[in-house]
Protein backbone atom coordinates (compact mmCIF):
# COMPACT_ATOMS: atom_id res chain seq x y z
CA UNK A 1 134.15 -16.95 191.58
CA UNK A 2 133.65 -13.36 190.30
CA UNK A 3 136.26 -11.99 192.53
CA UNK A 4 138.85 -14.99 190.96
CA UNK A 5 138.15 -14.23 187.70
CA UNK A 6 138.34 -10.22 187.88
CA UNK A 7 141.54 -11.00 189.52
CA UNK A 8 142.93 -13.38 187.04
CA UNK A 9 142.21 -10.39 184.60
CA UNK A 10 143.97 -7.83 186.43
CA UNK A 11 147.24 -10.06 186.49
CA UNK A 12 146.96 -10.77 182.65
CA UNK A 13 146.49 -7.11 182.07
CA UNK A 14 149.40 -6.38 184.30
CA UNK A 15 151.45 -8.73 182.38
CA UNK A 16 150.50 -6.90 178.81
CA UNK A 17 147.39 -9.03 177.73
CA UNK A 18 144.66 -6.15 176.95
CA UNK A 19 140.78 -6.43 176.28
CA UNK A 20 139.58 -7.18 172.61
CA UNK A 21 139.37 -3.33 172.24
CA UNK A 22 141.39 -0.75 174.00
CA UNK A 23 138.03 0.91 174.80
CA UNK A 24 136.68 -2.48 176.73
CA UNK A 25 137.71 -0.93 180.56
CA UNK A 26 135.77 -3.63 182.51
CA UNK A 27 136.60 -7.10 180.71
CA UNK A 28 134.63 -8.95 184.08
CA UNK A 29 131.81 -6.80 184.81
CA UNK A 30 131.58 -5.54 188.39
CA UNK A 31 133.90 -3.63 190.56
CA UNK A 32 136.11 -1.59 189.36
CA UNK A 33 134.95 -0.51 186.58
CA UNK A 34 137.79 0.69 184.84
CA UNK A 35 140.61 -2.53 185.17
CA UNK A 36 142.55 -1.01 182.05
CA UNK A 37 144.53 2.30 183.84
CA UNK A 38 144.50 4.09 187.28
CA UNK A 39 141.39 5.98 186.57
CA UNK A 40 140.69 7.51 189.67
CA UNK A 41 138.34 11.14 190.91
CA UNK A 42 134.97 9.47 189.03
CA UNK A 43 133.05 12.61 188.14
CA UNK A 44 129.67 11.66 187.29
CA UNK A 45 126.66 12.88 184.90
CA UNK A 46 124.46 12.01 182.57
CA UNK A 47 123.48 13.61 179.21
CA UNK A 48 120.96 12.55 176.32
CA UNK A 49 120.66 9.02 178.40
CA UNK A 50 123.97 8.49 178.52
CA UNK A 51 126.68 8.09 181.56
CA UNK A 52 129.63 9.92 181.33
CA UNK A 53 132.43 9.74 183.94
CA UNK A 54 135.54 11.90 183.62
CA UNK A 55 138.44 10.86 185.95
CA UNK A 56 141.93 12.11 186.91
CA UNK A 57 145.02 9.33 186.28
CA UNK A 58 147.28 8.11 188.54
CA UNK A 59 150.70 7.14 187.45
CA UNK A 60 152.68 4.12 187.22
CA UNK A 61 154.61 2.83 189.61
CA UNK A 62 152.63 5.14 191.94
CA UNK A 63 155.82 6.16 194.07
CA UNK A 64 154.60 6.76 197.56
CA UNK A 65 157.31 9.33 198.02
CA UNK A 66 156.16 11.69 195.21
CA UNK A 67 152.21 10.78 196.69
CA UNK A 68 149.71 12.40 193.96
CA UNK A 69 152.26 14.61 192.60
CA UNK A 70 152.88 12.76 189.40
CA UNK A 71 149.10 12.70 188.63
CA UNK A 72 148.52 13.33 184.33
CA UNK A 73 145.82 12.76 181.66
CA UNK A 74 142.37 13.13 181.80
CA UNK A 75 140.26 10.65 180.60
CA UNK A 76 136.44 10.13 179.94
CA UNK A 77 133.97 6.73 180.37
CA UNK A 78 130.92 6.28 178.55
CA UNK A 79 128.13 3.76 179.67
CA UNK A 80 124.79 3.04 178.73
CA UNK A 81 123.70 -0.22 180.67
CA UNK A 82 126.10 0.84 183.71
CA UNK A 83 127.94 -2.55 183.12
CA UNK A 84 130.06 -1.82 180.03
CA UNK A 85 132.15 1.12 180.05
CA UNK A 86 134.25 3.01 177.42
CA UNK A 87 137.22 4.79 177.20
CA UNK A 88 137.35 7.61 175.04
CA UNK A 89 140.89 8.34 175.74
CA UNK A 90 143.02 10.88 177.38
CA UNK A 91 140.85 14.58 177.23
CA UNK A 92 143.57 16.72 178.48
CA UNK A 93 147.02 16.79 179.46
CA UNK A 94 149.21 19.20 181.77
CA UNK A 95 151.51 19.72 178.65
CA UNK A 96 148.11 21.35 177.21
CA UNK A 97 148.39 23.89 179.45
CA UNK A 98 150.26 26.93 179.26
CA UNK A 99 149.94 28.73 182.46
CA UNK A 100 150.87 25.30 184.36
CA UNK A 101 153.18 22.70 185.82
CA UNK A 102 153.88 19.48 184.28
CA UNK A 103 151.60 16.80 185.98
CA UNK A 104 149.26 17.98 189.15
CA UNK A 105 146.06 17.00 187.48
CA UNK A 106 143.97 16.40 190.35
CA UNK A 107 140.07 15.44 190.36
CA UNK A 108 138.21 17.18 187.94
CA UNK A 109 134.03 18.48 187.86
CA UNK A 110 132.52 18.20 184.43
CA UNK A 111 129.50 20.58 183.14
CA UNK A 112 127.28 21.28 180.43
CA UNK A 113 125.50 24.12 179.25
CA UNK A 114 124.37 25.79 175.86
CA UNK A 115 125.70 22.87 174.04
CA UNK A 116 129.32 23.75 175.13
CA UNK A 117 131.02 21.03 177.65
CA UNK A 118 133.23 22.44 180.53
CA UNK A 119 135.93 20.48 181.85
CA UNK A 120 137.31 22.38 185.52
CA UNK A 121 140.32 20.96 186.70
CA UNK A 122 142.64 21.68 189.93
CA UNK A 123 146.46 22.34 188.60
CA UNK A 124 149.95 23.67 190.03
CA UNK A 125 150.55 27.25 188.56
CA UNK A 126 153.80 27.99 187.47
CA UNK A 127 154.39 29.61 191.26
CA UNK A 128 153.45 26.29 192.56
CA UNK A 129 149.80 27.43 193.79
CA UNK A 130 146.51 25.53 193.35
CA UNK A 131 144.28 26.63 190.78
CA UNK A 132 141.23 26.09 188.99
CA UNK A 133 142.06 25.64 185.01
CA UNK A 134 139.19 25.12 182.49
CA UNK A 135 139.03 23.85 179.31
CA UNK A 136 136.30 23.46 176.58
CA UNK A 137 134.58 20.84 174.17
CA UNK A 138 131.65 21.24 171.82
CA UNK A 139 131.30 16.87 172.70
CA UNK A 140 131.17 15.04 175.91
CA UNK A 141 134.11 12.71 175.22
CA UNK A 142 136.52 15.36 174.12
CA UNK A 143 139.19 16.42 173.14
CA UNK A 144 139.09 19.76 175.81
CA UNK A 145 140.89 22.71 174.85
CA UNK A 146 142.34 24.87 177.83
CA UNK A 147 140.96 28.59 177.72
CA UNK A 148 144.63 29.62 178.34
CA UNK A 149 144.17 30.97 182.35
CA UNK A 150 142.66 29.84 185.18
CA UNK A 151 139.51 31.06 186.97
CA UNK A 152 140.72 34.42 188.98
CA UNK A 153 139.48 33.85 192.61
CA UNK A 154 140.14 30.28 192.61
CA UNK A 155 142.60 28.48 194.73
CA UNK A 156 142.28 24.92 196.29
CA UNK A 157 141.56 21.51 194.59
CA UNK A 158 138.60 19.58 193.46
CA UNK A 159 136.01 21.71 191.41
CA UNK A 160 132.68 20.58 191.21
CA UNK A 161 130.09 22.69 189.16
CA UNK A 162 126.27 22.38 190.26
CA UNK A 163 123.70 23.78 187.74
CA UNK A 164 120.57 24.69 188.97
CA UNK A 165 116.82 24.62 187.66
CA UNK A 166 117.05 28.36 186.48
CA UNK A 167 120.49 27.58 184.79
CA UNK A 168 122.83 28.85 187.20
CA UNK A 169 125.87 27.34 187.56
CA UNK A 170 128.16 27.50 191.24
CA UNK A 171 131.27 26.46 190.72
CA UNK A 172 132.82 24.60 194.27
CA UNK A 173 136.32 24.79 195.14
CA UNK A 174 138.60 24.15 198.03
CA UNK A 175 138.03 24.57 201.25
CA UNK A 176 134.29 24.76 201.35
CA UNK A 177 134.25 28.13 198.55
CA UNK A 178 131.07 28.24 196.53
CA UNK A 179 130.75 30.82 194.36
CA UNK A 180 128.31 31.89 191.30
CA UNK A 181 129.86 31.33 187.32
CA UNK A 182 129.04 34.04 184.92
CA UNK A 183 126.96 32.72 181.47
CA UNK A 184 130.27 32.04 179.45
CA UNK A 185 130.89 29.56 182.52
CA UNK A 186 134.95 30.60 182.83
CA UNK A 187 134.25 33.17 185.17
CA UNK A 188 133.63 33.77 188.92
CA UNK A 189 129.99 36.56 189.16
CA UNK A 190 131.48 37.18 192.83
CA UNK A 191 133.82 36.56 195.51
CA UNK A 192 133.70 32.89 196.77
CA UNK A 193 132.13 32.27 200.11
CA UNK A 194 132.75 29.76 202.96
CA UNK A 195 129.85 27.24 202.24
CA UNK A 196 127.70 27.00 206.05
CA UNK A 197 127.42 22.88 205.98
CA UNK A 198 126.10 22.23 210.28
CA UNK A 199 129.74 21.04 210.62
CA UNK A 200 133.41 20.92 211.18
CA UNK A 201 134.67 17.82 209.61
CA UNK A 202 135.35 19.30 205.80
CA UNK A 203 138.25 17.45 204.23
CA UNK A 204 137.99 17.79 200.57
CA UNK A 205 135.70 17.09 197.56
CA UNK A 206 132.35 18.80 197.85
CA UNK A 207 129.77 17.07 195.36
CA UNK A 208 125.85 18.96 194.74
CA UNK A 209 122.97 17.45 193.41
CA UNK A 210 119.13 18.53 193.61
CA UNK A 211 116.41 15.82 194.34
CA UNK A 212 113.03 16.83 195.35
CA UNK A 213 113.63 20.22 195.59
CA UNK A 214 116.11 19.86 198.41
CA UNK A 215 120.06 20.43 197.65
CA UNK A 216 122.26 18.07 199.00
CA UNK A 217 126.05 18.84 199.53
CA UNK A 218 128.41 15.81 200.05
CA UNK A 219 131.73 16.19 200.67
CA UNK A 220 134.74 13.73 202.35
CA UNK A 221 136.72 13.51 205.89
CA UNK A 222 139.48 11.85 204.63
CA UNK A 223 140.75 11.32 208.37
CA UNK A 224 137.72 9.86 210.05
CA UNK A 225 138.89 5.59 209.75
CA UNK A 226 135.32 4.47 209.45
CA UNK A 227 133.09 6.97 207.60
CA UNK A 228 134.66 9.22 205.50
CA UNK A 229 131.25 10.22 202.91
CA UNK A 230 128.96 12.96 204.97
CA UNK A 231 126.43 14.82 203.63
CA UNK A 232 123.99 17.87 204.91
CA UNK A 233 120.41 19.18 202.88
CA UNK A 234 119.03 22.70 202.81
CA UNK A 235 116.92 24.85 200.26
CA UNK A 236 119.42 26.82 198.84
CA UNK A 237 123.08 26.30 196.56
CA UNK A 238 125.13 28.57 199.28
CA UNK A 239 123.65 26.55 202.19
CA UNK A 240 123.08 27.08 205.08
CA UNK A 241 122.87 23.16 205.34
CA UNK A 242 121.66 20.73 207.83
CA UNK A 243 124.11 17.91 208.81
CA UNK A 244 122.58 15.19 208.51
CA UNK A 245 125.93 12.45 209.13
CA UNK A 246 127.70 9.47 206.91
CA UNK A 247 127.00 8.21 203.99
CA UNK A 248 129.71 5.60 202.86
CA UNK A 249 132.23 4.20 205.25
CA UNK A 250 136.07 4.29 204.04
CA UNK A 251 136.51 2.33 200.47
CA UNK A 252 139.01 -0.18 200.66
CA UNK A 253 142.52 1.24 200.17
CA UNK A 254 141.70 4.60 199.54
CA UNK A 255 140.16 7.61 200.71
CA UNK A 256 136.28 8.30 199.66
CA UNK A 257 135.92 10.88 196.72
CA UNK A 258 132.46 10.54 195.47
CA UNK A 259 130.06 11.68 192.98
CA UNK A 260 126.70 10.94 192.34
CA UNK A 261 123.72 10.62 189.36
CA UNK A 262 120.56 9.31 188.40
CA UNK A 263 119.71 7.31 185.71
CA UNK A 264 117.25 5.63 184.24
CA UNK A 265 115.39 5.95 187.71
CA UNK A 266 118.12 4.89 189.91
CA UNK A 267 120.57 6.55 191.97
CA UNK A 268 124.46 6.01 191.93
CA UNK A 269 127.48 6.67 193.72
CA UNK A 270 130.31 7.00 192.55
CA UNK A 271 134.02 6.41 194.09
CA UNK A 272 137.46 4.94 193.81
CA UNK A 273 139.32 1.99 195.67
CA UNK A 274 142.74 1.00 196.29
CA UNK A 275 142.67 -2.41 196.77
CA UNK A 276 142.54 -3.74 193.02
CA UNK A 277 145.63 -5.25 191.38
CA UNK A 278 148.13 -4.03 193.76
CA UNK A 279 146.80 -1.23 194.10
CA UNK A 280 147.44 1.62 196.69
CA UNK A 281 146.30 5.05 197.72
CA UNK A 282 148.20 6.54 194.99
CA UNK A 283 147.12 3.49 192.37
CA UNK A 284 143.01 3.74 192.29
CA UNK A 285 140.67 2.39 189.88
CA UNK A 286 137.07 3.68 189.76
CA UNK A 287 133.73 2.21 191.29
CA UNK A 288 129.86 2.43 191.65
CA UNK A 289 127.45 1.24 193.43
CA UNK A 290 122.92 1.51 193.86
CA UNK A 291 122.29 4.84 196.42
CA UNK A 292 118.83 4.47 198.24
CA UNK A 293 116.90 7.35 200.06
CA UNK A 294 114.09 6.97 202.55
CA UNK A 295 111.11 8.92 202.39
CA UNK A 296 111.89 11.71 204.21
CA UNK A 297 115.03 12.33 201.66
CA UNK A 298 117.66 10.77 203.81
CA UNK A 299 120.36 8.80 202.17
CA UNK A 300 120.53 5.35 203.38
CA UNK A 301 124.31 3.93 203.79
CA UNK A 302 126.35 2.93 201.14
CA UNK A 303 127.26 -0.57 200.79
CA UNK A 304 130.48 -1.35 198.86
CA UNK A 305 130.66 -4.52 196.49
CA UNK A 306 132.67 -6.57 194.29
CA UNK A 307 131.34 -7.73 191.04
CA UNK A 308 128.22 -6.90 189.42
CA UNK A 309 125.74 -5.69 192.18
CA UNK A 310 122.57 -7.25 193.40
CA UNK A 311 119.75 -5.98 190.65
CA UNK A 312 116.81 -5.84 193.09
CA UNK A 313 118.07 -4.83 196.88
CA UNK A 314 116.04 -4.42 199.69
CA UNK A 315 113.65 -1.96 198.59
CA UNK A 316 113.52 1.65 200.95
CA UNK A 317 111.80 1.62 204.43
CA UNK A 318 109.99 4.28 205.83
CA UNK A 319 111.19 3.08 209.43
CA UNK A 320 114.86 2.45 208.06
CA UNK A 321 117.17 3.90 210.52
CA UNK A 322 118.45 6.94 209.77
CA UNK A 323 122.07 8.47 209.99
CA UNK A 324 123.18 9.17 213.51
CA UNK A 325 123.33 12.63 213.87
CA UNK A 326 126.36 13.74 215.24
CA UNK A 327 126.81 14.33 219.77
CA UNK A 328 129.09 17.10 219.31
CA UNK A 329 130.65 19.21 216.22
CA UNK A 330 132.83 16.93 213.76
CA UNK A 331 136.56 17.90 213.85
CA UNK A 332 137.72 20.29 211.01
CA UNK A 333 140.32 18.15 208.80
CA UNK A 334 142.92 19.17 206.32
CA UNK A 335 144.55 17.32 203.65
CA UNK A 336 148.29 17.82 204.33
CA UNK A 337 149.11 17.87 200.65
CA UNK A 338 147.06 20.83 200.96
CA UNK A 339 148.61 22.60 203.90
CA UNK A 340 149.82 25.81 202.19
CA UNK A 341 148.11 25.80 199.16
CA UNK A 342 144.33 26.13 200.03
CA UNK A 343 142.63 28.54 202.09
């Protein structure tokens, strides 16, 4: 019944009904989360107990053709009771940027630090090249201002910045890079290096978090039809990692790009589908789900829903079965977008 009535509010939206409040971006609670626009990337985080989620945009009519190419408009989602969600509007725009393209706004990594917000962003230079932009706010829901150049030694899509414990940042980029941000944050502190994961099967989107004091790098193979979330542990920001396997299979319609927090003592994960309101892979609407661990840190499985998920799932086992660890090295994958514009 859910599933009818989230539907029946996609088609009214479609047909120029909105919510009570252009900010209301999930009028039936549940999956998506954001019904309202094409708000796809969902980069997660939380600060002073609330959930913030900054997304790329894609584009109506989301011409196959042109694929991600006409991709424009930051925007940023506040929640507090992970149900309701608010828009705060567009944060940043390619015609905000000087040194760039118009449109090419792909996923963007959010950050914090000494009360100044950081918004890193991959964008077409005027040669044509992948780089990493960024752009400041002294509030998490924006406006960002662009510093006026990107990051030198950046190339590649899909920033992600990881702070650690002792405050500092990594910024990573591309294919694999990880590399150490100076205090002001806008600047590499050394040449990026090729992140050592335990695998071969790197497609794009590497996501960091800490839990326990073991560091956790997720990333996506876009190409592998049933699991396309993996993830590997280790003791250090650089790696090297242990591959540990999946941990999502493909979303429906689209191709996994994750992110992850926790909040108010439970873990989420973060991710887009393609399947909502005529949707496609180039039309993608955010999502979230409950992430579980078992007590040796491994990530249980995923499970993808529709509506407003179960509030008490099975609870953790020690004896739940692990990933599968791999027989023989993943296959290295490339996103063809990508072909001649990341290392």
């Amino acid at each position: 019944m859910n599933k009818a009535i989230k539907l029946l509010a996609a088609v009214l939206l479609s047909a120029g009904f909105t919510a009570a409040h252009a900010s209301e971006t999930n009028p039936v609670p549940g999956n998506p989360i954001v019904e309202t626009l094409r708000a796809a990337d969902p980069d997660a985080h939380v600060w002073d107990g609330v959930v913030w989620m900054y997304t790329s945009q894609d584009q109506e009519p989301g011409d196959p053709e042109k694929r991600y190419a006409t991709m424009d408009g930051y925007h940023v989602f506040s929640s507090t009771d992970m149900v309701s969600w608010k828009d705060h509007g567009e944060i940043l725009h390619s015609r905000d940027v000087s040194w760039g393209k118009e449109a090419w706004m792909w996923a963007p990594g959010a950050a914090r630090k000494n009360g100044t917000y950081y918004l890193y962003y991959p964008h077409h230079d005027k040669a044509g090249q992948f780089r990493i932009g960024v752009a400041t706010s002294q509030q998490p829901q924006g406006p960002f201002k662009d510093i006026g150049n990107y990051i030198e030694g950046t190339q590649g899509t899909d920033p992600m910045c990881f702070t650690d414990d002792d405050g500092q940042s990594y910024l990573y980029f591309g294919r694999a890079q990880v590399a150490k941000l100076k205090d002001n944050m806008t600047e590499l502190a050394e040449p990026s290096r090729v992140v050592d994961y335990g695998a071969k099967n790197f497609g794009e989107g590497a996501w960091v978090f800490k839990r326990n004091g073991k560091y956790y790098y997720t990333y996506t193979n876009f190409k592998d039809k049933t699991n396309q979330g993996y993830y590997a542990m280790g003791d250090s920001p650089y790696g090297p990692f242990t591959f540990m396997g999946p941990l999502c299979g493909k979303p429906p319609g689209a191709q996994d790009h994750h992110s992850t927090v926790e909040y108010k003592g439970q873990w989420y994960y973060f991710y887009h589908v393609g399947n909502f309101n005529r949707g496609n892979f180039y039309k993608r609407n955010a999502c979230v789900e409950k992430m579980f661990f078992n007590e040796d840190g491994t990530i249980q499985m995923v499970e993808y829903t529709t509506g407003v998920p179960p509030k008490k799932p099975a609870a953790p086992s020690a004896t739940a079965p692990q990933p599968p660890k791999p027989t023989s090295a993943p296959t290295e994958t490339t996103n063809p977008a990508l072909k001649t514009k990341t290392p």
